[in-house]
Protein backbone atom coordinates (compact mmCIF):
# COMPACT_ATOMS: atom_id res chain seq x y z
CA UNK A 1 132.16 111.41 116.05
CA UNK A 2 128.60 108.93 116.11
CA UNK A 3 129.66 105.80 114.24
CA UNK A 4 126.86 103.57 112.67
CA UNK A 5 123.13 103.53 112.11
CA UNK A 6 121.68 105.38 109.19
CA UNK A 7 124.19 108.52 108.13
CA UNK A 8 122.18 111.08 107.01
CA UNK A 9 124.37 113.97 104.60
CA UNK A 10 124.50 116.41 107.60
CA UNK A 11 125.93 114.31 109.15
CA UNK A 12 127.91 112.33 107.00
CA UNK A 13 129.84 115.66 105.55
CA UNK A 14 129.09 118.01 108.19
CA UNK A 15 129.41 122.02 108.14
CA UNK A 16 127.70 122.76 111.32
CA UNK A 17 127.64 120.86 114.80
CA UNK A 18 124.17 119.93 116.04
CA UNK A 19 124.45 120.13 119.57
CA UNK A 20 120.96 119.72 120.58
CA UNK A 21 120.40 122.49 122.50
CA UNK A 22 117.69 125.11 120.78
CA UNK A 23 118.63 128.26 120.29
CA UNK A 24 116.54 131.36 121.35
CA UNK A 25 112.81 131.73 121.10
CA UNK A 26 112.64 128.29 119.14
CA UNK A 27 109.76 126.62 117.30
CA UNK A 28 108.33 123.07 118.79
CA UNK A 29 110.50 121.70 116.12
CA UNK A 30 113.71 123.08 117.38
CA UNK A 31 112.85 122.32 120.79
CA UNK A 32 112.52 118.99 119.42
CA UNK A 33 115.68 118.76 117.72
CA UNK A 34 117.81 121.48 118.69
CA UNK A 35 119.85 123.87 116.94
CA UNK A 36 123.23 124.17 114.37
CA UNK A 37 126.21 125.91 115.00
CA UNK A 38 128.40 126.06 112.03
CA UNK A 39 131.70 124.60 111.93
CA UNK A 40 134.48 127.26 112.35
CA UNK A 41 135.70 127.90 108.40
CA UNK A 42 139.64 126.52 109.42
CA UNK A 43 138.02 122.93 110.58
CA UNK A 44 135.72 123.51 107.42
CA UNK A 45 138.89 123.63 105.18
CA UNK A 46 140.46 121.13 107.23
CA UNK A 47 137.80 118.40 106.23
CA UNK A 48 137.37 119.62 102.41
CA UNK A 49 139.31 120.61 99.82
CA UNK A 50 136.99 123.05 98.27
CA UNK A 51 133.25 124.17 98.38
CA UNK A 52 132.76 121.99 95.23
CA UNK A 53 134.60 118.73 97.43
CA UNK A 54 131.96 119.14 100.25
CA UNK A 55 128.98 119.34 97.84
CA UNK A 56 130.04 116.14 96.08
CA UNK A 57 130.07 114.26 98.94
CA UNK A 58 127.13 115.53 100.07
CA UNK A 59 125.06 114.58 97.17
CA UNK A 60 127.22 111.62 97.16
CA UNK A 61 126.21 110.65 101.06
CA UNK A 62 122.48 111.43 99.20
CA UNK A 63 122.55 109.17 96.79
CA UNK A 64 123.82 106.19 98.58
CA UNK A 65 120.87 106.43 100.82
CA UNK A 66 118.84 106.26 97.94
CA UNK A 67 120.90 103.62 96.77
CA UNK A 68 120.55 101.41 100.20
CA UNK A 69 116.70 101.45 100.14
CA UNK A 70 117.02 104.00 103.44
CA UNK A 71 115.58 106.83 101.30
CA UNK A 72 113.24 107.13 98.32
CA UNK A 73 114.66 108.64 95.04
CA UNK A 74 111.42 111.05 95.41
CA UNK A 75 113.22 112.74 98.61
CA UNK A 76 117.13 112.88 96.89
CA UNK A 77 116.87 116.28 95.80
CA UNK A 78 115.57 117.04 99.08
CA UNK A 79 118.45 115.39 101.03
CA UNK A 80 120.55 117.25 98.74
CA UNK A 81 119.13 120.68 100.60
């Protein structure tokens, strides 16, 4: 797992592995950045205890960015998804 740097929510509480390879027929944009394969649902339920567990980290990742100066409270509820 990538330690350091700025941790995005994806990545911070992830549910799908970004491998960087694009998938079929892709855009620029996932040429640029690849492509997500979600996590199989055991590791899913390995890392969280519940849907509701993985969404308040998530928001929680979210906010802490906001918090750090790293992201603008405009973009939260987009970082949210």
């Amino acid at each position: 797992m990538a330690r350091g740097g700025i941790r995005v929510p994806p990545v911070e509480v992830p549910v799908d592995v970004l491998p960087g390879i694009p998938g079929p027929n892709p855009s620029l944009i996932c040429q640029l950045f690849g492509s997500a394969v979600p996590l199989p649902a055991d590791r899913v339920a390995a890392l969280y205890r519940s849907r509701e567990d993985c969404l308040e980290r998530f928001t929680s990742s979210a906010d802490r960015l906001v918090s750090q100066g790293l992201a603008l409270a405009e973009d939260r509820d987009a970082l949210r998804g």
